[in-house]
PDB file of N, CA and C in Angstrom:
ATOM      1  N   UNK A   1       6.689  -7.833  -3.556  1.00  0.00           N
ATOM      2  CA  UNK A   1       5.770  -8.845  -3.094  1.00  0.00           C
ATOM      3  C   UNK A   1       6.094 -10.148  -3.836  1.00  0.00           C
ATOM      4  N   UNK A   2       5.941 -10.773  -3.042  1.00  0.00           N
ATOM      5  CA  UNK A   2       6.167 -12.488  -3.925  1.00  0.00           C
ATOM      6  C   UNK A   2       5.261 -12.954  -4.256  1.00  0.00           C
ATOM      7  N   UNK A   3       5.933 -13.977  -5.217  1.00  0.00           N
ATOM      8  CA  UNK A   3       4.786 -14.753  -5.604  1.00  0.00           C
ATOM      9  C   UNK A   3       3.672 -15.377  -4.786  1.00  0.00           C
ATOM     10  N   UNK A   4       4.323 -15.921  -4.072  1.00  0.00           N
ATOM     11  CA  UNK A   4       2.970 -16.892  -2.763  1.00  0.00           C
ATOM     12  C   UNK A   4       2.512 -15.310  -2.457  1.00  0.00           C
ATOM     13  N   UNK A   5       2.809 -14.594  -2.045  1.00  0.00           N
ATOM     14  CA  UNK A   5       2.013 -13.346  -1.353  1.00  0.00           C
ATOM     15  C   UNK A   5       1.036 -13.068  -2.358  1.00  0.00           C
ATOM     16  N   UNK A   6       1.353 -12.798  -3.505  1.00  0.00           N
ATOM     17  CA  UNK A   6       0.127 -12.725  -4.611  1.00  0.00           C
ATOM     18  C   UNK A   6      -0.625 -13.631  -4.906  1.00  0.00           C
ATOM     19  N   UNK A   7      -0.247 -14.419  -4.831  1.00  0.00           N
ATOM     20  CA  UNK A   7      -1.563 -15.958  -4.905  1.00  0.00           C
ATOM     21  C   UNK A   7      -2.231 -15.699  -3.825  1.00  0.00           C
ATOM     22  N   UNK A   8      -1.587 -15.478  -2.454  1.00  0.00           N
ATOM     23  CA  UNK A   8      -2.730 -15.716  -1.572  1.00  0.00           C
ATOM     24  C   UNK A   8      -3.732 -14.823  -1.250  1.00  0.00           C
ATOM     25  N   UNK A   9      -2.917 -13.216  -1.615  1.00  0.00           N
ATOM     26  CA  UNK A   9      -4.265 -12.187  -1.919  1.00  0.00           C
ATOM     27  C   UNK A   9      -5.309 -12.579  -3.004  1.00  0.00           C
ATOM     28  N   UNK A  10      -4.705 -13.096  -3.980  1.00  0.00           N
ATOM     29  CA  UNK A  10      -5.685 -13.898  -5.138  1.00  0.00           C
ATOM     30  C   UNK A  10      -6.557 -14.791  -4.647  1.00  0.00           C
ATOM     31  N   UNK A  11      -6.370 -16.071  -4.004  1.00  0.00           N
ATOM     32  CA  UNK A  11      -6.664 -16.645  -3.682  1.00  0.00           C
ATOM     33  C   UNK A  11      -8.020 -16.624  -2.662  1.00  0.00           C
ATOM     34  N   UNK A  12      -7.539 -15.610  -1.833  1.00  0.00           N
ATOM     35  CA  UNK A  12      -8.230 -15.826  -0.714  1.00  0.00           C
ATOM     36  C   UNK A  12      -9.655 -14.272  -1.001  1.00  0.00           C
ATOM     37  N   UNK A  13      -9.453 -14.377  -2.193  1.00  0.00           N
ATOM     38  CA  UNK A  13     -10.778 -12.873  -2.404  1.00  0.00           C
ATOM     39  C   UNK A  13     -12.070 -13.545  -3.138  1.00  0.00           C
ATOM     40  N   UNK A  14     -12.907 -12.826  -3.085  1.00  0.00           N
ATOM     41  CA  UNK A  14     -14.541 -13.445  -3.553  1.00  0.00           C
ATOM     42  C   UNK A  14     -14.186 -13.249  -5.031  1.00  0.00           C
ATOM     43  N   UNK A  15     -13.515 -12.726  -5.932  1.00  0.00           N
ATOM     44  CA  UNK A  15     -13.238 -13.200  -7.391  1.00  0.00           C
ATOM     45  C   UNK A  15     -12.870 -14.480  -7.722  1.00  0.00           C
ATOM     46  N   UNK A  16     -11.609 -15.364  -6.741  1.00  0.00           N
ATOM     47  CA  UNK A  16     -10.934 -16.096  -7.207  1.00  0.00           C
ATOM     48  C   UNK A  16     -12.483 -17.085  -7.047  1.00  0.00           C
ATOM     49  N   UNK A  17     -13.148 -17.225  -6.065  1.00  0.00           N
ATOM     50  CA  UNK A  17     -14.580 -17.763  -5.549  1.00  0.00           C
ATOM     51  C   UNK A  17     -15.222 -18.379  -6.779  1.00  0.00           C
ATOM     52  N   UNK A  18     -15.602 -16.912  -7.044  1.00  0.00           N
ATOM     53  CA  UNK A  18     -16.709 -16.583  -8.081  1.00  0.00           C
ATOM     54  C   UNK A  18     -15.979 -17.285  -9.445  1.00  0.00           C
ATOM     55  N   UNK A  19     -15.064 -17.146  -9.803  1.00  0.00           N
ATOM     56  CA  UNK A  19     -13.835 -17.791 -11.054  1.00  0.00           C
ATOM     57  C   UNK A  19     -14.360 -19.188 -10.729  1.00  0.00           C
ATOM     58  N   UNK A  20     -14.086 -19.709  -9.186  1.00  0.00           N
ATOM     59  CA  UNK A  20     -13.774 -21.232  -9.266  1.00  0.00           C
ATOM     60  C   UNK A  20     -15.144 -22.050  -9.125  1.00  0.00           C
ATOM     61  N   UNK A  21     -16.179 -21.234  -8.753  1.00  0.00           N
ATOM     62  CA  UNK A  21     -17.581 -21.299  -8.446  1.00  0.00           C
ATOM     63  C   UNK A  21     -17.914 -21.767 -10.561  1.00  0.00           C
ATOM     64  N   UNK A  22     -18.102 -20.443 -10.708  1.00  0.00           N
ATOM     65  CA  UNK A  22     -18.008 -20.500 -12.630  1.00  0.00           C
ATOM     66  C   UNK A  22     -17.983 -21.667 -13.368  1.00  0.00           C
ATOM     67  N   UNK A  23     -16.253 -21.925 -13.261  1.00  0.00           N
ATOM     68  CA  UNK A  23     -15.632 -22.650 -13.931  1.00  0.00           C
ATOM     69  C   UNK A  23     -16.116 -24.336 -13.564  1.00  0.00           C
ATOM     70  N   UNK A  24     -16.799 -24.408 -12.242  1.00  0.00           N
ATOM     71  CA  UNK A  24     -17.295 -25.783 -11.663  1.00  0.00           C
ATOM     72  C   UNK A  24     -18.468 -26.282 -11.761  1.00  0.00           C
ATOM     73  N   UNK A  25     -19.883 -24.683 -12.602  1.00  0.00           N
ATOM     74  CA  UNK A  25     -20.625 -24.860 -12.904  1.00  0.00           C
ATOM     75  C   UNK A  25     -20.544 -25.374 -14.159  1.00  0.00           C
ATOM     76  N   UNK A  26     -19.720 -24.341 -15.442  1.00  0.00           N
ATOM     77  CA  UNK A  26     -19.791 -24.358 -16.783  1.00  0.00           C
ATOM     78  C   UNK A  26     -19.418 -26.195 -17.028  1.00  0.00           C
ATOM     79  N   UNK A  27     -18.125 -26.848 -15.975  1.00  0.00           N
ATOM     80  CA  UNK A  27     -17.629 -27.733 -16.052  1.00  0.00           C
ATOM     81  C   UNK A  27     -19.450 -28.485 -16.457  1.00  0.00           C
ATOM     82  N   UNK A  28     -19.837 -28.528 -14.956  1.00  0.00           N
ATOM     83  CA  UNK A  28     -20.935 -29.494 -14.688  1.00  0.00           C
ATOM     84  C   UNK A  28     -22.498 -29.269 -15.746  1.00  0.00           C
ATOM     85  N   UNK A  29     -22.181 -28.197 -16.510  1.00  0.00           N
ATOM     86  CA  UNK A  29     -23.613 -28.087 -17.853  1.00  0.00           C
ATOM     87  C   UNK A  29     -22.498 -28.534 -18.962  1.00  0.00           C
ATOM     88  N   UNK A  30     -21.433 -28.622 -19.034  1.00  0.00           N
ATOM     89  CA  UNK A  30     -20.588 -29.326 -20.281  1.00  0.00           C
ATOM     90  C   UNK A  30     -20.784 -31.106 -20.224  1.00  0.00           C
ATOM     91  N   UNK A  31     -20.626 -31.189 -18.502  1.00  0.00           N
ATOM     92  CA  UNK A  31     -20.856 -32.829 -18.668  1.00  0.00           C
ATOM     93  C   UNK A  31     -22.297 -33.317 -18.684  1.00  0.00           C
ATOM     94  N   UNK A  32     -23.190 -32.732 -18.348  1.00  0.00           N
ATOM     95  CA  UNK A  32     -25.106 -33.080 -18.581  1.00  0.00           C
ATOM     96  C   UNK A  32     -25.160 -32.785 -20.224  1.00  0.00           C
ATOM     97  N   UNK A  33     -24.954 -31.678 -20.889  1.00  0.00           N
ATOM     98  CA  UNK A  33     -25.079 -31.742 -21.974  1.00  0.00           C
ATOM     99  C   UNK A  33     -24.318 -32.361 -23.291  1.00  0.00           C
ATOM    100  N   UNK A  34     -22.984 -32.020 -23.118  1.00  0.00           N
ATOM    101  CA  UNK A  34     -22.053 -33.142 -23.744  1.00  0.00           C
ATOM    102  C   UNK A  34     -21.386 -34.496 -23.427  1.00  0.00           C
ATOM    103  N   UNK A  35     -21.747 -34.332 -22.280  1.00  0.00           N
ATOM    104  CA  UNK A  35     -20.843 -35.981 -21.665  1.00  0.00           C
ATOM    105  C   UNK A  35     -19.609 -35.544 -21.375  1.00  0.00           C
ATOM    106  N   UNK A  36     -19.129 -34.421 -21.567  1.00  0.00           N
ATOM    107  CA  UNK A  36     -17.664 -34.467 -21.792  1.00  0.00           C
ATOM    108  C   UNK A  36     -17.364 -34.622 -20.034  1.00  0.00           C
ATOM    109  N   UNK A  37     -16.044 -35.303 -19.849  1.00  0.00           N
ATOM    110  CA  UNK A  37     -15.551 -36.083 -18.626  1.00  0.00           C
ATOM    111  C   UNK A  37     -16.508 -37.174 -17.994  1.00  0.00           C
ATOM    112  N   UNK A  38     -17.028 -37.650 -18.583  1.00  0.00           N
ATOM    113  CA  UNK A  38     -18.182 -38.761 -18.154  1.00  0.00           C
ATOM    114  C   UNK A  38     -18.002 -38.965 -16.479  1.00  0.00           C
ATOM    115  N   UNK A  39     -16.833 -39.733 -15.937  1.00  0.00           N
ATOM    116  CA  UNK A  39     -16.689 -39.956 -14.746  1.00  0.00           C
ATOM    117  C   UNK A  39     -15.760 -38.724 -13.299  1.00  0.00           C
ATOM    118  N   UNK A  40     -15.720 -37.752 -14.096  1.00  0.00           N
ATOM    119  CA  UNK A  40     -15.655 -36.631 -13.530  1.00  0.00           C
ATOM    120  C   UNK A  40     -13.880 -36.638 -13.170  1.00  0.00           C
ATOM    121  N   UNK A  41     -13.122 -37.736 -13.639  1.00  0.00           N
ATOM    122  CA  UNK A  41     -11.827 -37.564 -13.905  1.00  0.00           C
ATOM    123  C   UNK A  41     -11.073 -36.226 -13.878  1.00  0.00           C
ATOM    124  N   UNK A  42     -11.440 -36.012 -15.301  1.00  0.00           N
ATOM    125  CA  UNK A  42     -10.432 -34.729 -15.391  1.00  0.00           C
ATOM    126  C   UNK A  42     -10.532 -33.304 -14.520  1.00  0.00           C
ATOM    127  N   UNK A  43     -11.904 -33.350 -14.457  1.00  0.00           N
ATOM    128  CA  UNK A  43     -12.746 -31.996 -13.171  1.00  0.00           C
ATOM    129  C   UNK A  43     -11.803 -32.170 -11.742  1.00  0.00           C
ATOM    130  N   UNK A  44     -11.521 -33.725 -11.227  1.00  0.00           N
ATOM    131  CA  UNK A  44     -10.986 -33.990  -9.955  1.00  0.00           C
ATOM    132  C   UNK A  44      -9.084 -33.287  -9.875  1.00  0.00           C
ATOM    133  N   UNK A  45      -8.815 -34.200 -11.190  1.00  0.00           N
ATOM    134  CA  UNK A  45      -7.392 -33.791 -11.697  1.00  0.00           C
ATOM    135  C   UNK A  45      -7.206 -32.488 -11.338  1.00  0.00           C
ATOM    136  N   UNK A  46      -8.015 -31.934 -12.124  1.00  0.00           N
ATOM    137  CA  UNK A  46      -7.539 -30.285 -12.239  1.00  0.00           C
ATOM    138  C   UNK A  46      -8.031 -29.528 -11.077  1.00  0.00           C
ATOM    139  N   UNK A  47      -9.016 -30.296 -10.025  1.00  0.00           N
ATOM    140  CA  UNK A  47      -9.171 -29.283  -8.570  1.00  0.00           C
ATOM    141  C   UNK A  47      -7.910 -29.847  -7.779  1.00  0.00           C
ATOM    142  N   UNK A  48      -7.755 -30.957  -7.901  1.00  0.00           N
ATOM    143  CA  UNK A  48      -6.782 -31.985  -7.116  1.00  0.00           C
ATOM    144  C   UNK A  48      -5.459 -30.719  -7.467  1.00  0.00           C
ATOM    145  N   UNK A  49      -4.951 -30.764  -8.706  1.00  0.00           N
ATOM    146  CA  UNK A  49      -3.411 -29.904  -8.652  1.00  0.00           C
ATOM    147  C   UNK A  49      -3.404 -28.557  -8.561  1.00  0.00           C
ATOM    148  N   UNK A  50      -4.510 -27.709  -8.841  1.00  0.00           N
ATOM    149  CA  UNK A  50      -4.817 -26.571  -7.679  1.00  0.00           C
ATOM    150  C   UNK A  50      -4.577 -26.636  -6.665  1.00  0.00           C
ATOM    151  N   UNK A  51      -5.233 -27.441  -5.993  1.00  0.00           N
ATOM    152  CA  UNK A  51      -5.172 -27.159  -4.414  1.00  0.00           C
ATOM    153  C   UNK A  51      -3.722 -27.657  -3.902  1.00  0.00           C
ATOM    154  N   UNK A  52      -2.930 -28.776  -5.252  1.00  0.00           N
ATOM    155  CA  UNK A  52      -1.641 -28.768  -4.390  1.00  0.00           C
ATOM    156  C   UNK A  52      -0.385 -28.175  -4.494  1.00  0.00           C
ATOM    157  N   UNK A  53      -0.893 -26.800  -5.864  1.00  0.00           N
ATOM    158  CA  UNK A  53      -0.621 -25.870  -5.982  1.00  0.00           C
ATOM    159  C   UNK A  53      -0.493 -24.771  -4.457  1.00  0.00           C
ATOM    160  N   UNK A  54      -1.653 -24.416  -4.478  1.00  0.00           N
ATOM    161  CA  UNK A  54      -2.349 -23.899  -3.368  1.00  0.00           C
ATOM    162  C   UNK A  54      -1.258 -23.872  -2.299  1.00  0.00           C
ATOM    163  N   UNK A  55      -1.535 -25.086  -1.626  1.00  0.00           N
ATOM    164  CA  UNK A  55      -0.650 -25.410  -0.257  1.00  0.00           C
ATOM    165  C   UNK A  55       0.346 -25.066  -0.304  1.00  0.00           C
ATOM    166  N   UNK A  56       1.016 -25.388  -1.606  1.00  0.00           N
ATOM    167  CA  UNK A  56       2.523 -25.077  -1.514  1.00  0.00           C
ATOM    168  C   UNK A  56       3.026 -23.751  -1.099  1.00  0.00           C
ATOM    169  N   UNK A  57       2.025 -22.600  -2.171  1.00  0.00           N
ATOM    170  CA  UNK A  57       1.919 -21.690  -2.245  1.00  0.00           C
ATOM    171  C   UNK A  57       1.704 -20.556  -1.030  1.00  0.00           C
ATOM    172  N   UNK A  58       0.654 -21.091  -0.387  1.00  0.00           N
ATOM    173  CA  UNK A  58       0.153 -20.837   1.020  1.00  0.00           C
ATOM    174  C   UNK A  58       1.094 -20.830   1.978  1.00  0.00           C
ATOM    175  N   UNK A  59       2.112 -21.998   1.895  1.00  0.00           N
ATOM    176  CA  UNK A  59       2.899 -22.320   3.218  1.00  0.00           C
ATOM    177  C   UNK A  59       4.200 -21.459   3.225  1.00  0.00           C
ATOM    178  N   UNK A  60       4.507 -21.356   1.888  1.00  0.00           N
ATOM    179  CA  UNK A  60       5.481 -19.959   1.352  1.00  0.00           C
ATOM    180  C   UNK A  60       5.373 -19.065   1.825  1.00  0.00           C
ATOM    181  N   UNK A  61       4.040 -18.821   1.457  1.00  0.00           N
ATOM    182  CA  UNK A  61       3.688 -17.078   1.740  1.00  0.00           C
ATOM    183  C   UNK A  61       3.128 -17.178   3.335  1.00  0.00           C
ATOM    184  N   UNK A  62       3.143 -17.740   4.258  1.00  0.00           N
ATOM    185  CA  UNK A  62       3.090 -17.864   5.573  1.00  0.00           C
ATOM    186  C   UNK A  62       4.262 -17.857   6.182  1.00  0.00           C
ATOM    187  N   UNK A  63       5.546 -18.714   5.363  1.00  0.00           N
ATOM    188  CA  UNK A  63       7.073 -18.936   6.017  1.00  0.00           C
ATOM    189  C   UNK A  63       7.659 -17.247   5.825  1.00  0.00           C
ATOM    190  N   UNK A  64       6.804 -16.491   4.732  1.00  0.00           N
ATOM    191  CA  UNK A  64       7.811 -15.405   4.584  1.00  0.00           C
ATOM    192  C   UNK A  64       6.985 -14.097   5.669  1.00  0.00           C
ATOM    193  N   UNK A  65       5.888 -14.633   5.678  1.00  0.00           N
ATOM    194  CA  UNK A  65       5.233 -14.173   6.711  1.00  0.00           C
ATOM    195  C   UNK A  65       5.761 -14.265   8.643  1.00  0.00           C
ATOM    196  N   UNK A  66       6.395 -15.507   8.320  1.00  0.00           N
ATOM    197  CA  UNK A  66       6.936 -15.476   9.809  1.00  0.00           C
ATOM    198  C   UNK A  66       8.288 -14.576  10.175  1.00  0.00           C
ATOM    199  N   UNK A  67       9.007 -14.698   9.172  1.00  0.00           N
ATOM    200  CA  UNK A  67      10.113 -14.064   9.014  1.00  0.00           C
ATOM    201  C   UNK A  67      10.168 -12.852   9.276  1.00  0.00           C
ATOM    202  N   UNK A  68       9.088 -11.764   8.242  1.00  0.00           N
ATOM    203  CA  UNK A  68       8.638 -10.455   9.064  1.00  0.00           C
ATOM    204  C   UNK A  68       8.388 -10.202  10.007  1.00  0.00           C
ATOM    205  N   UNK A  69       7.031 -11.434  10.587  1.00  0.00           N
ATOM    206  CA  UNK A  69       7.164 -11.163  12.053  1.00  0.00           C
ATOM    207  C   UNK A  69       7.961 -11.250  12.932  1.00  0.00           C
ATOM    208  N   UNK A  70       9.104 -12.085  12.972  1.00  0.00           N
ATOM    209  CA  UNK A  70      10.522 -12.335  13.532  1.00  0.00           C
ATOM    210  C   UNK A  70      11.272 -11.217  13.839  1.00  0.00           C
ATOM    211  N   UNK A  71      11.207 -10.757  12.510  1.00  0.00           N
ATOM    212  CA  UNK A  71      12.379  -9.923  12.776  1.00  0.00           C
ATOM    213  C   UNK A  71      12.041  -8.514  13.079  1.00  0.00           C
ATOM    214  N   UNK A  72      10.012  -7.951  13.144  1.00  0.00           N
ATOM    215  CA  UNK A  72       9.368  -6.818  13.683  1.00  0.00           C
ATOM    216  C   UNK A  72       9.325  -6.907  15.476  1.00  0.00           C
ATOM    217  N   UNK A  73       9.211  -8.729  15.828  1.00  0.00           N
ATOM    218  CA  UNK A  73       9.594  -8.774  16.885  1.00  0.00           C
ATOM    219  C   UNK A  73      10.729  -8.690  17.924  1.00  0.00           C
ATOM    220  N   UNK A  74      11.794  -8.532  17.030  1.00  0.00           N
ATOM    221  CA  UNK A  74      13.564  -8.714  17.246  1.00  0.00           C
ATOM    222  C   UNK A  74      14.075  -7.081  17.598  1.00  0.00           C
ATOM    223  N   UNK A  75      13.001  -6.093  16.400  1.00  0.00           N
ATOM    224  CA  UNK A  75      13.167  -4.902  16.896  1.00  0.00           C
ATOM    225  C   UNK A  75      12.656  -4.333  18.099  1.00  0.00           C
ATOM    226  N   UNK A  76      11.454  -5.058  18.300  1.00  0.00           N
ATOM    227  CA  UNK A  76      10.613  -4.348  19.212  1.00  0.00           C
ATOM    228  C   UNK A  76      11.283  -4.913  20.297  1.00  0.00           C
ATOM    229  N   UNK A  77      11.673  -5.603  20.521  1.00  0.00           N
ATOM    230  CA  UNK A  77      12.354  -6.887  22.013  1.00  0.00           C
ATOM    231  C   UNK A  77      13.923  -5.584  22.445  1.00  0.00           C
ATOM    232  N   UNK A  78      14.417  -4.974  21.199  1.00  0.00           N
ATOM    233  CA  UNK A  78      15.470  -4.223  20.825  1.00  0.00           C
ATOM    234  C   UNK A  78      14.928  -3.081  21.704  1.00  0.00           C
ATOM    235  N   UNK A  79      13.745  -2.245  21.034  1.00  0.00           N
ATOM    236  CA  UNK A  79      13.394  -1.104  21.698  1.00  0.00           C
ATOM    237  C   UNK A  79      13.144  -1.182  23.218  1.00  0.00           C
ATOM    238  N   UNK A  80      12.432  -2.160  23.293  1.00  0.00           N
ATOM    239  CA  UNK A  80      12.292  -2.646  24.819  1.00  0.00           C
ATOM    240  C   UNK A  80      13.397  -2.479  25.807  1.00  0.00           C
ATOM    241  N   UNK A  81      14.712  -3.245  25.320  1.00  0.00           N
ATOM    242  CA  UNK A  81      15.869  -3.163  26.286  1.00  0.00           C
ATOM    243  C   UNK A  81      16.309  -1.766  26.567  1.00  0.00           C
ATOM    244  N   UNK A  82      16.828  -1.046  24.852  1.00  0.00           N
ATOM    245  CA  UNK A  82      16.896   0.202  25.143  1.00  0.00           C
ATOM    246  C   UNK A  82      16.534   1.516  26.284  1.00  0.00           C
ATOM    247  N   UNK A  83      14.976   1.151  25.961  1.00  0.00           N
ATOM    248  CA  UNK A  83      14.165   1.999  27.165  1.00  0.00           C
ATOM    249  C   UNK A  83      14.289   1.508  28.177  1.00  0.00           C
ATOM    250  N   UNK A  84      14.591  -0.120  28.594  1.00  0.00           N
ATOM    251  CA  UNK A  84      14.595  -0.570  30.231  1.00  0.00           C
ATOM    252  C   UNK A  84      16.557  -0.012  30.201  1.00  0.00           C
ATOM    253  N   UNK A  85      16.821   0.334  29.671  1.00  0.00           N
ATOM    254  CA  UNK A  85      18.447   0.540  30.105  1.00  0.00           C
ATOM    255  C   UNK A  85      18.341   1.877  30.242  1.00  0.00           C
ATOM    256  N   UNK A  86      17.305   2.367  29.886  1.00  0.00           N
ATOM    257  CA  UNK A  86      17.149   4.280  29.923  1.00  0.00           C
ATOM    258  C   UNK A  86      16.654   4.255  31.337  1.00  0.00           C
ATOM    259  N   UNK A  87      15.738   3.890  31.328  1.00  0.00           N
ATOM    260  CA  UNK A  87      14.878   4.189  32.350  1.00  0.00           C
ATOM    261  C   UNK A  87      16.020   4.369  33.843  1.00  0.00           C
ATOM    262  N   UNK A  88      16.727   2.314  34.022  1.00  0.00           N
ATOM    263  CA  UNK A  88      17.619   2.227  34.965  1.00  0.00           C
ATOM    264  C   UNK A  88      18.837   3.092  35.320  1.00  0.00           C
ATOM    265  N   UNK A  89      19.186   3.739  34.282  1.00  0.00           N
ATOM    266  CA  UNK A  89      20.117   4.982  34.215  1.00  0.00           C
ATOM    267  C   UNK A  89      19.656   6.189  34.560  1.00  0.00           C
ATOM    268  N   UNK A  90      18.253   6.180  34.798  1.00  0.00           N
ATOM    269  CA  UNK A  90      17.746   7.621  35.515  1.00  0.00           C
ATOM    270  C   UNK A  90      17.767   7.293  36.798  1.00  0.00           C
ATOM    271  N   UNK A  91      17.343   6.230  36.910  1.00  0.00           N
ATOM    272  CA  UNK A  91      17.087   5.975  38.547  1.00  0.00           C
ATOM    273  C   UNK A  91      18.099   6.068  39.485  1.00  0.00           C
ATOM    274  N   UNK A  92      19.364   5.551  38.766  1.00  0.00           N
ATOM    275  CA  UNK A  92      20.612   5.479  39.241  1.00  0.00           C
ATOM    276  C   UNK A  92      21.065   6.852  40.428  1.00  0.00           C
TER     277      UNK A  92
END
């Protein structure tokens, strides 16, 4: 399994959620109580290169996704002829 394939099972489950849910609360009682990121800078930064993490990641694991399907369809298009060349050879 690849990498993008594991991110996107990661990604796309109610843990990674609950992680990013968490981490956006704890962020937001760090800045009411300490100030820390006053103008919400660094919080944006760090969702901002996730997500363009993310995409990259995503579009990977979709391209390798097509590929399987390509080539599950290449067999099956395969089996297809086979049996239409069987079939026409009985009829014969």
């Amino acid at each position: 399994m690849s990498l993008a394939e594991r991110y996107r099972r990661i990604r796309g489950g109610w843990q990674f959620l609950a992680g990013l849910a968490t981490f956006i609360v704890v962020w937001a009682v760090l800045h009411a109580i300490e100030g820390l990121d006053r103008d919400w800078t660094i919080l944006n930064l760090i969702l901002s290169m996730e997500a363009s993490v993310s995409v990259a990641l995503l579009i990977a694991s979709q391209a390798d996704n097509d590929a399987n399907t390509l080539a599950i369809l290449r067999h099956i298009e395969k089996l297809i002829e086979e049996k239409t060349d069987a079939i026409r050879r009985q009829t014969q």
